[in-house]
PDB file of N, CA and C in Angstrom:
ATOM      1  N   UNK A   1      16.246   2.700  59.402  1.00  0.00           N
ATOM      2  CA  UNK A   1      15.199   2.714  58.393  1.00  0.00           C
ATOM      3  C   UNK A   1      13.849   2.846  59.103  1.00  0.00           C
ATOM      4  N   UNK A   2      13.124   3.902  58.770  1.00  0.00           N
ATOM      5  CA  UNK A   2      11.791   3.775  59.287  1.00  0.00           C
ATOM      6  C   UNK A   2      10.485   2.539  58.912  1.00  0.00           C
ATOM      7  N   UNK A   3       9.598   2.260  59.483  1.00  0.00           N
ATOM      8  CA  UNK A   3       9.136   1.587  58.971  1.00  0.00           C
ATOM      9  C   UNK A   3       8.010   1.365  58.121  1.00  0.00           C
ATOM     10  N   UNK A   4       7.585   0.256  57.299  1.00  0.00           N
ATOM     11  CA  UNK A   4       7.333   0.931  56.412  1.00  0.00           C
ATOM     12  C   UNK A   4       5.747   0.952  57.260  1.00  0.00           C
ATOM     13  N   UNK A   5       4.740   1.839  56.560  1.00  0.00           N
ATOM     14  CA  UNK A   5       3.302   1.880  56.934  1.00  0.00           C
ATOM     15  C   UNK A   5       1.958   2.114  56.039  1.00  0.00           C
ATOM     16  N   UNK A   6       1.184   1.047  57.058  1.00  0.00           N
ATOM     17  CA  UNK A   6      -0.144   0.563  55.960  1.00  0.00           C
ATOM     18  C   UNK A   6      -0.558   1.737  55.237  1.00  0.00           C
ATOM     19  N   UNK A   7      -0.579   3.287  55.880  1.00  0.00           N
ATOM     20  CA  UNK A   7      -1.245   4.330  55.403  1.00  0.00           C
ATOM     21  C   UNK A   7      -0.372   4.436  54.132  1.00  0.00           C
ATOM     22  N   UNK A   8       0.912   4.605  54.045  1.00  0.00           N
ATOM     23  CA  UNK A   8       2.053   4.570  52.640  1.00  0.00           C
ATOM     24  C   UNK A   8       1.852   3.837  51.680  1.00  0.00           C
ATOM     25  N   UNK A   9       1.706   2.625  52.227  1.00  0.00           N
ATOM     26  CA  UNK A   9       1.314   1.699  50.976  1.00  0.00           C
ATOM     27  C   UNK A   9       0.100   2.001  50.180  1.00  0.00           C
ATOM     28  N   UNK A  10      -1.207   1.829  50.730  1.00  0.00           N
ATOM     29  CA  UNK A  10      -2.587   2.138  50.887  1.00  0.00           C
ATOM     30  C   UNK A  10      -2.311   3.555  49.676  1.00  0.00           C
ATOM     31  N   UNK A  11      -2.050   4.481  49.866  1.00  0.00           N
ATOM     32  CA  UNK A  11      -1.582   5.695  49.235  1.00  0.00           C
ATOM     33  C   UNK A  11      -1.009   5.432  47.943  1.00  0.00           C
ATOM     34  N   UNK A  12      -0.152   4.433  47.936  1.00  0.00           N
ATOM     35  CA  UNK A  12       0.618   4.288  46.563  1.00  0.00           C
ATOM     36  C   UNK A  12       0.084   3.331  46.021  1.00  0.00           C
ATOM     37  N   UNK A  13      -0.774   2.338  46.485  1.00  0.00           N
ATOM     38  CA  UNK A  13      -1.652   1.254  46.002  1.00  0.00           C
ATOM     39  C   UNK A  13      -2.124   1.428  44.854  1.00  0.00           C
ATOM     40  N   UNK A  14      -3.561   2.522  45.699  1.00  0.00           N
ATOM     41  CA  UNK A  14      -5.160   2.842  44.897  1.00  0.00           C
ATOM     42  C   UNK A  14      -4.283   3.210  42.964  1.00  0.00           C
ATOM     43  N   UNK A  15      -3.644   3.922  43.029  1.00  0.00           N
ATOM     44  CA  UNK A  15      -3.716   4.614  41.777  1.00  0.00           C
ATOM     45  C   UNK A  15      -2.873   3.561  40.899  1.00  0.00           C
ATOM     46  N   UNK A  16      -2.189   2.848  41.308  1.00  0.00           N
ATOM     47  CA  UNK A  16      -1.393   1.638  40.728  1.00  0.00           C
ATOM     48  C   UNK A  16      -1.990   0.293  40.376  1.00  0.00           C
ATOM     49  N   UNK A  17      -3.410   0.076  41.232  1.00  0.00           N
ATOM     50  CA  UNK A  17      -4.185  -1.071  41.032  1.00  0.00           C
ATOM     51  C   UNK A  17      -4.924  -0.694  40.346  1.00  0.00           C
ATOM     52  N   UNK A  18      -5.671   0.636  40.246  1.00  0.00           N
ATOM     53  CA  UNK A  18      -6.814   0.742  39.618  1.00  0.00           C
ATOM     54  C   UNK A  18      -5.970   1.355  37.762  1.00  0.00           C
ATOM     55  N   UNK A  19      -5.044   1.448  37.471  1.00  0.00           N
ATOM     56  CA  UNK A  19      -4.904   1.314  36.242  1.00  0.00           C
ATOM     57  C   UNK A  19      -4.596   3.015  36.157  1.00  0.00           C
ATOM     58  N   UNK A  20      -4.509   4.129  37.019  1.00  0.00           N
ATOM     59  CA  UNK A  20      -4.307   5.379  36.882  1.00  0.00           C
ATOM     60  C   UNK A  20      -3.129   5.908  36.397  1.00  0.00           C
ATOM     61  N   UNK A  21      -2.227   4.924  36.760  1.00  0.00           N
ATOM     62  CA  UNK A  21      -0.590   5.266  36.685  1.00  0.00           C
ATOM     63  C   UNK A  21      -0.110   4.940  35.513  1.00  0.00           C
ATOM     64  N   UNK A  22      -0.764   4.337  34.375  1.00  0.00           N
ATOM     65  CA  UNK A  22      -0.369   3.893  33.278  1.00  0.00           C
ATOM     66  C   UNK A  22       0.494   2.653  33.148  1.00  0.00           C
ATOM     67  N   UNK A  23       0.604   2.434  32.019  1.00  0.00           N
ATOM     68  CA  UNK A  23       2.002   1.210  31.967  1.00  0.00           C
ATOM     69  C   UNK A  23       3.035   1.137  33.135  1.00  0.00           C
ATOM     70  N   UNK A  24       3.503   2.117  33.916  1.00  0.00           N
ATOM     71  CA  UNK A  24       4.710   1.812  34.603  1.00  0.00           C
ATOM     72  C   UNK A  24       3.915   1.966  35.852  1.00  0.00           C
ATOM     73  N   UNK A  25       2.708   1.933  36.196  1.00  0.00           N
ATOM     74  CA  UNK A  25       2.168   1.926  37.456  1.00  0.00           C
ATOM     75  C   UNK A  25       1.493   0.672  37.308  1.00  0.00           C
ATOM     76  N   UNK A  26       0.942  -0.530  36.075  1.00  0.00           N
ATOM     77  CA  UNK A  26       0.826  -1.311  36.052  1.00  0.00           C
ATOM     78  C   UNK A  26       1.731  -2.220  36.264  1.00  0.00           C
ATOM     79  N   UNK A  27       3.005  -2.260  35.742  1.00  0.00           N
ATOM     80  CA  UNK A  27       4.259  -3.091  36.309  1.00  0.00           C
ATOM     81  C   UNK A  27       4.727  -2.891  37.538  1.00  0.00           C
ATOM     82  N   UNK A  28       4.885  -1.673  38.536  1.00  0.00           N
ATOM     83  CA  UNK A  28       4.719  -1.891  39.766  1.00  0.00           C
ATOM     84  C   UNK A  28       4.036  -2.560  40.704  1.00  0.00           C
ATOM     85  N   UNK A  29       2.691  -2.542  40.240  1.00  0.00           N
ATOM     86  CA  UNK A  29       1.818  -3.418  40.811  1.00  0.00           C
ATOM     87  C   UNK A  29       1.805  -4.917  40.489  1.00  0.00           C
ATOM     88  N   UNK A  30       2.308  -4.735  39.433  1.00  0.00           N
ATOM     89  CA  UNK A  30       2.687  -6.425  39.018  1.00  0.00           C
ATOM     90  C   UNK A  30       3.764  -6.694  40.258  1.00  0.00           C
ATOM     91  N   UNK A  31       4.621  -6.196  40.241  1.00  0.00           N
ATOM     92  CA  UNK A  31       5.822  -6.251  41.242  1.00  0.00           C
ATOM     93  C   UNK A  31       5.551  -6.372  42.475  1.00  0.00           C
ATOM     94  N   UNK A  32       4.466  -6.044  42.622  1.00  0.00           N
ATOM     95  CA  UNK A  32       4.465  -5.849  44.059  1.00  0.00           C
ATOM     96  C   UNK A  32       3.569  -7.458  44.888  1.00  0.00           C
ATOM     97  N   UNK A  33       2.606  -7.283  43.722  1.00  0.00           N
ATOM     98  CA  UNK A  33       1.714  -8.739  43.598  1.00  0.00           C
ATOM     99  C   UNK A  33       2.747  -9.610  43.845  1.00  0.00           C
ATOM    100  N   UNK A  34       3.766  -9.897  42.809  1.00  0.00           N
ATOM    101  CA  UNK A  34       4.576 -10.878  42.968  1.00  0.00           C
ATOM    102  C   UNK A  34       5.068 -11.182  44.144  1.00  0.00           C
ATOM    103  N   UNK A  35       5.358  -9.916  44.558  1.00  0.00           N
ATOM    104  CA  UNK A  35       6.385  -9.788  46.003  1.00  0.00           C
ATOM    105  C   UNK A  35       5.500 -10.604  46.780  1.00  0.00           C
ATOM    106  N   UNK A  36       4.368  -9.947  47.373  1.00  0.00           N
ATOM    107  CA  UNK A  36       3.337 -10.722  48.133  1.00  0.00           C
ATOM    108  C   UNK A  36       2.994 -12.285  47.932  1.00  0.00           C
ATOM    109  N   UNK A  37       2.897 -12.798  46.925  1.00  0.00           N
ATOM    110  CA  UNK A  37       2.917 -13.715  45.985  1.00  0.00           C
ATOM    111  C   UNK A  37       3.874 -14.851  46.839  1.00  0.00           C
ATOM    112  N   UNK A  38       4.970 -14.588  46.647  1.00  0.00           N
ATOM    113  CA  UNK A  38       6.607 -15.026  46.730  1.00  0.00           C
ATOM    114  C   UNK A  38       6.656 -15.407  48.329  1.00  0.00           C
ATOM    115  N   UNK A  39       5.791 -14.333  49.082  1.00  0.00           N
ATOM    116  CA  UNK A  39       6.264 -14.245  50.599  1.00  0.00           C
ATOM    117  C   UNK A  39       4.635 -15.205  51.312  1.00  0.00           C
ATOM    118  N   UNK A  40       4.049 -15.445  50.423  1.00  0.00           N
ATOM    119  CA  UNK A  40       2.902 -16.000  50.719  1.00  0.00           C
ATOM    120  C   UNK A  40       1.785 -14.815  51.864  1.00  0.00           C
ATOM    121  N   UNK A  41       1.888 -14.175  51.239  1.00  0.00           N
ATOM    122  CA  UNK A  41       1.080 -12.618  52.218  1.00  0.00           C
ATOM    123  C   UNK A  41       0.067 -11.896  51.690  1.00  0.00           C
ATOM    124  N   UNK A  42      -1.142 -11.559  52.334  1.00  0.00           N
ATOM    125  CA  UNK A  42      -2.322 -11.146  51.683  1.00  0.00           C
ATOM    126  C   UNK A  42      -3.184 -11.833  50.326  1.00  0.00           C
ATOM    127  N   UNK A  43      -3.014 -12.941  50.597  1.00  0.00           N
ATOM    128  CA  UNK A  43      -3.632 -13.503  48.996  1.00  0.00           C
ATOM    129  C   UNK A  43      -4.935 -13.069  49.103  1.00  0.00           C
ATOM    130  N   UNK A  44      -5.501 -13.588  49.767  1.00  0.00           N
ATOM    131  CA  UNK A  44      -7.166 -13.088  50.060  1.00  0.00           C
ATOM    132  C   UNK A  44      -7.497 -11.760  49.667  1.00  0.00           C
ATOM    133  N   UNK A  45      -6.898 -10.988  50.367  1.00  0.00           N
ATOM    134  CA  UNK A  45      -6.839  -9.446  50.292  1.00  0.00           C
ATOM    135  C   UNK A  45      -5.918  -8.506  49.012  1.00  0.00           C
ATOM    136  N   UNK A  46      -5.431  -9.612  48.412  1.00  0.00           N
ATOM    137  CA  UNK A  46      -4.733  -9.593  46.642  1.00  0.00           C
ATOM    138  C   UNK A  46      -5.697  -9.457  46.083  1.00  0.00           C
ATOM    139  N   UNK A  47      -6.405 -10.967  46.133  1.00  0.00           N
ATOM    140  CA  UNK A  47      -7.513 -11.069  45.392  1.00  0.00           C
ATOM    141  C   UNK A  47      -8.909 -10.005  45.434  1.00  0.00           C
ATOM    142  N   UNK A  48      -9.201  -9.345  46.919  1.00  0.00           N
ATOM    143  CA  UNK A  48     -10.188  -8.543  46.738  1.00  0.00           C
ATOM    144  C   UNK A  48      -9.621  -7.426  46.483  1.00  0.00           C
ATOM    145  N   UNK A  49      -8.343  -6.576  46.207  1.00  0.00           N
ATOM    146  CA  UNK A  49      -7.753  -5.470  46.145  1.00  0.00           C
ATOM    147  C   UNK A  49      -8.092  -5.453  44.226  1.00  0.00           C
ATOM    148  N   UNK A  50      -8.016  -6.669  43.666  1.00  0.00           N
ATOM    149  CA  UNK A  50      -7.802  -6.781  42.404  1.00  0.00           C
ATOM    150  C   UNK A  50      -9.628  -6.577  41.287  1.00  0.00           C
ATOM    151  N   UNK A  51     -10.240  -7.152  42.610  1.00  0.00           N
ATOM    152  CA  UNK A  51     -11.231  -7.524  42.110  1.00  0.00           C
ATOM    153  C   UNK A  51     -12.226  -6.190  42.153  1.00  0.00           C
ATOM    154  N   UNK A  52     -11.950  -5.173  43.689  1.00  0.00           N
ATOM    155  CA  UNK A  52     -12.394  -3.727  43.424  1.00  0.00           C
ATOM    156  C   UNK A  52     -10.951  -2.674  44.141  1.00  0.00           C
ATOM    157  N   UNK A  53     -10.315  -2.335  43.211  1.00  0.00           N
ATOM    158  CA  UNK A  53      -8.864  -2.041  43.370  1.00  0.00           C
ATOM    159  C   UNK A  53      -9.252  -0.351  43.564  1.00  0.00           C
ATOM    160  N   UNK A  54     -10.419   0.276  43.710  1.00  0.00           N
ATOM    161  CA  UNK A  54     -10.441   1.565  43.967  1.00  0.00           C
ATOM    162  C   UNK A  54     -11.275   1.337  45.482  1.00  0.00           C
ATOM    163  N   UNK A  55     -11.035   0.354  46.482  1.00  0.00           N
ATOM    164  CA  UNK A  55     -12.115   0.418  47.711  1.00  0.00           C
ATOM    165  C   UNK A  55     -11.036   0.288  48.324  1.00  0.00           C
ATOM    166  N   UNK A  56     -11.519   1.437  49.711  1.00  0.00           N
ATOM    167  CA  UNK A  56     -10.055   1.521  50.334  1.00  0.00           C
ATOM    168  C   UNK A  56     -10.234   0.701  51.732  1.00  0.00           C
ATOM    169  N   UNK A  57     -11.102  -0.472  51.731  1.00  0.00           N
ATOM    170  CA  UNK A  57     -11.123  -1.025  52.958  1.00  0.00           C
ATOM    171  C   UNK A  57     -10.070  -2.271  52.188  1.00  0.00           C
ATOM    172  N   UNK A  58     -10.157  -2.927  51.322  1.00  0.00           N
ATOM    173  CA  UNK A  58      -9.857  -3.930  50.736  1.00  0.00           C
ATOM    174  C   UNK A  58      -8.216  -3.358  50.261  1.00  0.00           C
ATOM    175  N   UNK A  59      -7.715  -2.141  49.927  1.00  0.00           N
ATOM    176  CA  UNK A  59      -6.416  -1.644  49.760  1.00  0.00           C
ATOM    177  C   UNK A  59      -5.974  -1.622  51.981  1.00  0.00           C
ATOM    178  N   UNK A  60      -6.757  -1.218  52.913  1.00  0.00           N
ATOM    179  CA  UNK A  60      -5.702  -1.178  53.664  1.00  0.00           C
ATOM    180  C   UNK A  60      -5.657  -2.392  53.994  1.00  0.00           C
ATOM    181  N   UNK A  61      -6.644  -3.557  53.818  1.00  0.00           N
ATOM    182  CA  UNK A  61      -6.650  -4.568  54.469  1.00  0.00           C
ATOM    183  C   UNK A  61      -5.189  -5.860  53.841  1.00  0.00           C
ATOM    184  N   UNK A  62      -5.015  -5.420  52.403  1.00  0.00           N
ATOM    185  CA  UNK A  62      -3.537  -5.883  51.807  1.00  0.00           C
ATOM    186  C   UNK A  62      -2.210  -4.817  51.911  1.00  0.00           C
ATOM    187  N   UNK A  63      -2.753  -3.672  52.562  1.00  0.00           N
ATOM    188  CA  UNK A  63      -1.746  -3.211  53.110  1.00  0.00           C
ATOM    189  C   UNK A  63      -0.896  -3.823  54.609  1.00  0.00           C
ATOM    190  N   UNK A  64      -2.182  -4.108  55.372  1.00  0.00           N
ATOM    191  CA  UNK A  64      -1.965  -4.013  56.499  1.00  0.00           C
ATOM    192  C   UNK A  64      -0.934  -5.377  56.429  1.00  0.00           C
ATOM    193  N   UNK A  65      -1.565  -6.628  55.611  1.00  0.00           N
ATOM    194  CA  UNK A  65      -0.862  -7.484  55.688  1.00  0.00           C
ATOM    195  C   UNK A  65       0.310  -7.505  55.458  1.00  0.00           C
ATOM    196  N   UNK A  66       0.839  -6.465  53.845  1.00  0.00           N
ATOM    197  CA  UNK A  66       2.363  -6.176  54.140  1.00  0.00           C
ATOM    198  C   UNK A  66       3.365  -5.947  54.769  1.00  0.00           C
ATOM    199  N   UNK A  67       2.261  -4.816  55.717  1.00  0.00           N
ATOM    200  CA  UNK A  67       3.052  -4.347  56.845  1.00  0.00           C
ATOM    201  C   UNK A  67       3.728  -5.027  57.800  1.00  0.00           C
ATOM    202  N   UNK A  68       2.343  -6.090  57.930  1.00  0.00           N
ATOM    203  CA  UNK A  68       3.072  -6.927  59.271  1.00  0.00           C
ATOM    204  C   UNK A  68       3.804  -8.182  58.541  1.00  0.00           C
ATOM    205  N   UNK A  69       4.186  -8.158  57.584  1.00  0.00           N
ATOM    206  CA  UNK A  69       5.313  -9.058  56.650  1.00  0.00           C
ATOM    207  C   UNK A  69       6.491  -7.948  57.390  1.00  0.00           C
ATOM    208  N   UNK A  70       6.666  -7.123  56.409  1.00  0.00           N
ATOM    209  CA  UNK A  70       7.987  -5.748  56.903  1.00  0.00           C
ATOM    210  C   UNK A  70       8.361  -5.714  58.344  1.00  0.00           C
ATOM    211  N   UNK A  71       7.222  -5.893  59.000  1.00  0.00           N
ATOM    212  CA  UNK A  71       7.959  -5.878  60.985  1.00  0.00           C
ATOM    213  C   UNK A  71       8.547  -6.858  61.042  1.00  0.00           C
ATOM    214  N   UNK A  72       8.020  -8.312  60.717  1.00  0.00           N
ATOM    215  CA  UNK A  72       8.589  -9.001  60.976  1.00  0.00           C
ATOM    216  C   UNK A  72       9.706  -9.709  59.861  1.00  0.00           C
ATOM    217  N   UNK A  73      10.519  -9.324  58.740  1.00  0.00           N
ATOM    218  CA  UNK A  73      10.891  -9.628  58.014  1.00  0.00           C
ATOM    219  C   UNK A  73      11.957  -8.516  57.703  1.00  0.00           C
ATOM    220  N   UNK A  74      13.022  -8.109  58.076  1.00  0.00           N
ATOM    221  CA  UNK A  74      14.121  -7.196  57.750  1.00  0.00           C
ATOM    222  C   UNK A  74      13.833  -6.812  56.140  1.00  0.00           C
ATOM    223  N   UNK A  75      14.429  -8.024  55.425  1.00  0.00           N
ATOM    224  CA  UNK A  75      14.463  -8.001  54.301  1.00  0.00           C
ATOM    225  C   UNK A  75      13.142  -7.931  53.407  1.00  0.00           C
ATOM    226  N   UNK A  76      12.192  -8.205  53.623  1.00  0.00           N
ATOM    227  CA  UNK A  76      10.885  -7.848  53.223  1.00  0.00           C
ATOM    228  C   UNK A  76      10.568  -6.516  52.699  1.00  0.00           C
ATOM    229  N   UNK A  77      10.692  -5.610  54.161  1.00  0.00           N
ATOM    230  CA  UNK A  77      10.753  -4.637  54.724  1.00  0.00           C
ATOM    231  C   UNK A  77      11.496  -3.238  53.982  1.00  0.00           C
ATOM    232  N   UNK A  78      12.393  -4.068  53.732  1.00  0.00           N
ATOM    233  CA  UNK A  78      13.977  -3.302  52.530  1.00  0.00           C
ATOM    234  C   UNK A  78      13.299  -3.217  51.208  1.00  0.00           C
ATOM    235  N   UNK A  79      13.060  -4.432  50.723  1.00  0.00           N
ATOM    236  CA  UNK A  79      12.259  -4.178  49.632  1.00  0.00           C
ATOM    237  C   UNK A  79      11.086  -3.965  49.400  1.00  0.00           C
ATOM    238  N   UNK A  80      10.494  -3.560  50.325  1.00  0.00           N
ATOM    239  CA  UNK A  80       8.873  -2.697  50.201  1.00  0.00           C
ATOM    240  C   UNK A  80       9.707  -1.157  50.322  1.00  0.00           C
ATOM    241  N   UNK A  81      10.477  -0.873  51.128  1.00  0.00           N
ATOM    242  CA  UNK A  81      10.888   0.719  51.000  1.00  0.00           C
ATOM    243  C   UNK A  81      10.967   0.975  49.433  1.00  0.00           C
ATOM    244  N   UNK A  82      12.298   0.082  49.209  1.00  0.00           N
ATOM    245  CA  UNK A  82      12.723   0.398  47.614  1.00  0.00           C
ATOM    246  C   UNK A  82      11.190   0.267  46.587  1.00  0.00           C
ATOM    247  N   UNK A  83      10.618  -0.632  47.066  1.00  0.00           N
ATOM    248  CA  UNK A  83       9.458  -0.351  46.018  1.00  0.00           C
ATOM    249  C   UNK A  83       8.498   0.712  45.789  1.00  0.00           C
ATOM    250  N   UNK A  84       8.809   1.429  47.396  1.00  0.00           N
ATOM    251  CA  UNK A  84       7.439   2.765  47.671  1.00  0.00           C
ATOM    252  C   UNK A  84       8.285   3.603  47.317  1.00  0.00           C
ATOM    253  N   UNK A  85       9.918   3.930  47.230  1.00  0.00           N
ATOM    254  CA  UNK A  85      10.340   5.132  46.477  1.00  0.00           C
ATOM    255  C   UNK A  85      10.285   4.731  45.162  1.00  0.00           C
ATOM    256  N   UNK A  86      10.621   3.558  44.520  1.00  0.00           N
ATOM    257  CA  UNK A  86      10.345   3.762  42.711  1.00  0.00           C
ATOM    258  C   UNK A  86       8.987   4.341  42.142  1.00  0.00           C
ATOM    259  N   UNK A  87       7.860   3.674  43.175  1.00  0.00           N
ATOM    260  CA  UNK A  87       6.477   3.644  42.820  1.00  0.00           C
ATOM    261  C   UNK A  87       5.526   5.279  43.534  1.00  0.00           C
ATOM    262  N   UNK A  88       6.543   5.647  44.190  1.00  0.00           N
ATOM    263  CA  UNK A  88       6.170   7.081  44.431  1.00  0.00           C
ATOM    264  C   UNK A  88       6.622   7.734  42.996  1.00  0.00           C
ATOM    265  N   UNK A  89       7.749   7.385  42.739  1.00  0.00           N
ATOM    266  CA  UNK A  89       7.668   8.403  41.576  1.00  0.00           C
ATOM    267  C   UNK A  89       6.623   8.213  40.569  1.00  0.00           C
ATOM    268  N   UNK A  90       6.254   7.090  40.291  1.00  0.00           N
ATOM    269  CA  UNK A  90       5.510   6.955  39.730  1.00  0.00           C
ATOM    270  C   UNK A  90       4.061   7.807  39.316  1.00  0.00           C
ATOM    271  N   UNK A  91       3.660   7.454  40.719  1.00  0.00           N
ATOM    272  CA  UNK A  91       2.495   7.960  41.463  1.00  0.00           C
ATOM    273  C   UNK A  91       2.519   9.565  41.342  1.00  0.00           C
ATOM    274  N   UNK A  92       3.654   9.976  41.223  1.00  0.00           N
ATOM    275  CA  UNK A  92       3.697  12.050  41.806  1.00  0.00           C
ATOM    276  C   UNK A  92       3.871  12.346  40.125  1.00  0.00           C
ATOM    277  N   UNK A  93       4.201  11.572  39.340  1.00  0.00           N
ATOM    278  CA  UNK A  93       4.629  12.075  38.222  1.00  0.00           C
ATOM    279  C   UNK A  93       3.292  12.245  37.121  1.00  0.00           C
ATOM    280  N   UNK A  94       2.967  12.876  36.634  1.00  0.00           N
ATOM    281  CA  UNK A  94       1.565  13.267  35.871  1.00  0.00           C
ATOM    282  C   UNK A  94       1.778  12.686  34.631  1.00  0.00           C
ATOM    283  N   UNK A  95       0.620  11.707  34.086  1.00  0.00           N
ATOM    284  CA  UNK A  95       1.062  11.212  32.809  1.00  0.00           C
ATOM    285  C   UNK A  95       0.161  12.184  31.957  1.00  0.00           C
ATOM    286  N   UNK A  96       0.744  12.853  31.545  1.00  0.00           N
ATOM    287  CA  UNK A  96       0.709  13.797  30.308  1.00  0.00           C
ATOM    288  C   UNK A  96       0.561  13.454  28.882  1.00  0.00           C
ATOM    289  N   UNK A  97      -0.312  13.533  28.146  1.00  0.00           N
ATOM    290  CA  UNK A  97      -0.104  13.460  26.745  1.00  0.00           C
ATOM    291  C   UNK A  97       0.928  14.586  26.145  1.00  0.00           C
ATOM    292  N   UNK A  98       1.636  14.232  24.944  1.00  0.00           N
ATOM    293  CA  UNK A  98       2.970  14.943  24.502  1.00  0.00           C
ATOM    294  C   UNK A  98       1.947  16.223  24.246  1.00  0.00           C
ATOM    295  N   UNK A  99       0.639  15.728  23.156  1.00  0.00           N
ATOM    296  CA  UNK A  99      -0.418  17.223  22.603  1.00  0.00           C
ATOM    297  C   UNK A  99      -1.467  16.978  22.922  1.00  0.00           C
ATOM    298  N   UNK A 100      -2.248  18.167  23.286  1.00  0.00           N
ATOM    299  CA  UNK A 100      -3.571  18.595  23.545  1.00  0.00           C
ATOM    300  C   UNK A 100      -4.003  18.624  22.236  1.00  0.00           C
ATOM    301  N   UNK A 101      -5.436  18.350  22.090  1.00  0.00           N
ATOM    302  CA  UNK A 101      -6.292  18.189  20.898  1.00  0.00           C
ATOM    303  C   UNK A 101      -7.566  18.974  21.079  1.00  0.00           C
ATOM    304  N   UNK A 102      -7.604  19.169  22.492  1.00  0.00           N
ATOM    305  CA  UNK A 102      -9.205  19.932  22.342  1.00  0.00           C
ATOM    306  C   UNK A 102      -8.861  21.249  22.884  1.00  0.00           C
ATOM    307  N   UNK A 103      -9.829  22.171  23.057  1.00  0.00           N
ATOM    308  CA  UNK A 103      -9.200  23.038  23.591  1.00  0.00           C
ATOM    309  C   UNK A 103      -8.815  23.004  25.100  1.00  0.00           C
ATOM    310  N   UNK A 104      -8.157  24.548  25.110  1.00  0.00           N
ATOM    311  CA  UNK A 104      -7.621  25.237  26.621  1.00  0.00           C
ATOM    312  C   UNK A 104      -7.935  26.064  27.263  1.00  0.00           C
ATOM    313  N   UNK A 105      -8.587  26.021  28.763  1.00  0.00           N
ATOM    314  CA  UNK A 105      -8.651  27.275  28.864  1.00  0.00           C
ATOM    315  C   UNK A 105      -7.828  26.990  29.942  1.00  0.00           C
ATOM    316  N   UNK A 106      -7.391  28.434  30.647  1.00  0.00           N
ATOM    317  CA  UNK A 106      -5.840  28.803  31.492  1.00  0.00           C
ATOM    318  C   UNK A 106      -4.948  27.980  31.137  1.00  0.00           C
ATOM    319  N   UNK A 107      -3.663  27.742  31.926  1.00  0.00           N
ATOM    320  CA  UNK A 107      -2.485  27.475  31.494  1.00  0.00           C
ATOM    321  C   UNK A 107      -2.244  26.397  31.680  1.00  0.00           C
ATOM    322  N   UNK A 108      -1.308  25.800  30.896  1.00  0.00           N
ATOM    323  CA  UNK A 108      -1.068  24.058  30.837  1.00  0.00           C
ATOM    324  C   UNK A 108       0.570  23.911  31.119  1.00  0.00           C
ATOM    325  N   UNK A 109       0.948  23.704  31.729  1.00  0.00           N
ATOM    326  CA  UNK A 109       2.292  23.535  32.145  1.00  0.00           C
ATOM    327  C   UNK A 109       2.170  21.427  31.641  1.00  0.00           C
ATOM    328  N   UNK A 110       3.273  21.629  31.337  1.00  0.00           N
ATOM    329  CA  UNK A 110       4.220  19.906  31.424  1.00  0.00           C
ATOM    330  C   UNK A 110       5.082  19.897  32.256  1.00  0.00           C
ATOM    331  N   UNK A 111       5.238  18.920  33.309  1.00  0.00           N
ATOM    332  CA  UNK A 111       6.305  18.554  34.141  1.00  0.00           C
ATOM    333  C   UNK A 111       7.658  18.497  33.712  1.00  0.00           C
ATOM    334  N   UNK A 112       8.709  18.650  33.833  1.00  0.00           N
ATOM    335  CA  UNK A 112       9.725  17.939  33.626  1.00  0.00           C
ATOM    336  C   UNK A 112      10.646  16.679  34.246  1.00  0.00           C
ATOM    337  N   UNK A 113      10.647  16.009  33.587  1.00  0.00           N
ATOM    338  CA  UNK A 113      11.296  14.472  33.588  1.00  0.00           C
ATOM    339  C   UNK A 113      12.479  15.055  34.251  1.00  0.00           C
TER     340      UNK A 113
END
């Protein structure tokens, strides 16, 4: 398993704290809080990630702390992977409204699920 890294997290953070990802990027981040939470890791840096959740000194600085949870914690480690592939999808997936209401100009593609 590679390991996991502050730049990865940091990356999947910003758009999950600051409310970009919608409902299911808000419950990741709930998840993830918890995790940290649970393992007693980054509270400080919880708290300032929360308080300006789009500043990326304060996202690597609760990254970084994860990280060095994951080196030293096998199992930590396991479940920060599993959390950065659920929460990547998250993150790559475009939340789309079903209809456009105003106009268009060029082309509008929808993703598929």
């Amino acid at each position: 398993m590679e390991p996991v890294t502050s730049a990865a997290l940091a990356a999947t953070v910003v758009p999950l704290a600051t409310g970009a990802a919608g409902a299911p990027g808000t419950a990741a981040w709930a998840a993830l809080a918890e995790f940290a939470a649970r393992h007693d890791v980054g509270g400080p840096e919880l708290d300032a990630v929360d308080d300006a959740p789009g500043d990326p000194a304060r996202v690597a600085a609760f990254a970084d702390a994860l990280t060095a949870l994951a080196d030293r914690d096998p199992e930590a480690a396991a479940w920060l992977h599993r959390w950065l592939s659920d929460a990547d999808r998250i993150v790559d997936v475009p939340h789309l409204p079903q209809t456009v209401t105003d106009p268009v100009s060029g082309s509008v593609t929808r993703p598929q699920a």
